[in-house]
Protein backbone atom coordinates (compact mmCIF):
# COMPACT_ATOMS: atom_id res chain seq x y z
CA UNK A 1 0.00 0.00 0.00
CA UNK A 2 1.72 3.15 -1.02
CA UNK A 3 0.75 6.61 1.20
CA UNK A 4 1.17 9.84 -0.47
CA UNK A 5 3.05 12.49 2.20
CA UNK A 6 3.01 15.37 2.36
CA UNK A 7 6.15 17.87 3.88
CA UNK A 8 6.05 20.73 4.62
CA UNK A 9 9.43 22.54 5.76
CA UNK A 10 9.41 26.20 7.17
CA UNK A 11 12.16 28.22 5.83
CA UNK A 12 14.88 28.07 9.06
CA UNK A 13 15.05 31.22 11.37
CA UNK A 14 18.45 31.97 12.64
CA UNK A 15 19.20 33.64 15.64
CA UNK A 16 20.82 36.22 13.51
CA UNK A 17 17.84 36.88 11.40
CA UNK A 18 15.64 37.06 14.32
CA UNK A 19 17.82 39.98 15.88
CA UNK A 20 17.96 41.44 12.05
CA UNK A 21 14.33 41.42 12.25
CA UNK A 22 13.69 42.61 15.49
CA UNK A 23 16.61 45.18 15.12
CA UNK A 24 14.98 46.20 11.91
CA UNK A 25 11.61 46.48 13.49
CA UNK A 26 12.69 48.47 16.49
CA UNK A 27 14.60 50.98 14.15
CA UNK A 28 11.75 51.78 12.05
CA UNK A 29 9.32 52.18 15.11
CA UNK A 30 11.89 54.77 16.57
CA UNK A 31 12.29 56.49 13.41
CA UNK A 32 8.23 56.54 13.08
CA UNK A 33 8.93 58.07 16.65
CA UNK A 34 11.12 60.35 15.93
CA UNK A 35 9.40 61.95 12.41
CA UNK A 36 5.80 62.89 14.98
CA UNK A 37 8.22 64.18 16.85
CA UNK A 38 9.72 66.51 14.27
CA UNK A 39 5.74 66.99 13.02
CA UNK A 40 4.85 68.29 16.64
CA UNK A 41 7.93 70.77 16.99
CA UNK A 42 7.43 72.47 13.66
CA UNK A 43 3.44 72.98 15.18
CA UNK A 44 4.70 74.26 17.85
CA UNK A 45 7.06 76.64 16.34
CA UNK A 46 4.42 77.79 13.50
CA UNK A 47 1.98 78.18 16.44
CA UNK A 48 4.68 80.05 18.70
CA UNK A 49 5.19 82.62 15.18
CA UNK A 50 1.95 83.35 15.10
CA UNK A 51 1.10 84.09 18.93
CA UNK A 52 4.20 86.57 18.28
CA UNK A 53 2.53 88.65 15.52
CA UNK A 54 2.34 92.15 15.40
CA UNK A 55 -1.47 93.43 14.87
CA UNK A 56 -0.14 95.25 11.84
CA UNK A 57 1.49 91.67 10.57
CA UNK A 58 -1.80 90.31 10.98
CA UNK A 59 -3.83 92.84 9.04
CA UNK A 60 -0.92 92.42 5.99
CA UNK A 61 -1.64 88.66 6.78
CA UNK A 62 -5.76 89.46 6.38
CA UNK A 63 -6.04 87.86 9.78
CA UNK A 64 -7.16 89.06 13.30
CA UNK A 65 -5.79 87.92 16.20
CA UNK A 66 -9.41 86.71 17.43
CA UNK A 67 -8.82 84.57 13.96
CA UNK A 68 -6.12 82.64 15.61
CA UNK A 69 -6.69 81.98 19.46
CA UNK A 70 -8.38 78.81 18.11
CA UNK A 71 -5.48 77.57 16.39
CA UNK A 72 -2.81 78.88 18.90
CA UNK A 73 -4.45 76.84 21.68
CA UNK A 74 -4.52 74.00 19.89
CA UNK A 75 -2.28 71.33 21.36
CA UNK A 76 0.64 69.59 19.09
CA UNK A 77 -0.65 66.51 18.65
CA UNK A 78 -3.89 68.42 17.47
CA UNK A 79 -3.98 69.34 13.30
């Protein structure tokens, strides 16, 4: 009687690849990280310009300061 088998082999994981992988994973997490980071400052800085403005900047702007309280407030994290 002849059985027909099957096999099935799953490619080998090293422990090198596994650090490569994890390595790899924790790098781009940190670089994710680090680019809201960078996103939050320049709000913060744009935000910080515009508290700073004179009332006569504003008017060459078209804006009143009334316009931007809203946005000024706003916290980083917030679009």
């Amino acid at each position: 009687m002849r059985t027909n088998s099957i096999s099935i082999h799953a490619p080998a994981v090293t422990p090198t690849a596994l650090t490569n992988t994890i390595a790899g994973t924790f790098l781009s997490d940190l670089k994710a990280l680090f680019d809201i980071l960078v996103v939050w400052q320049k709000r913060d800085m744009e935000r910080r310009h515009l508290a700073a403005l004179s009332g006569a900047q504003l008017r060459d702007a078209g804006l009143v300061r009334s316009d931007l309280a809203t946005e000024i407030k706003k916290p980083v994290w917030t679009a």
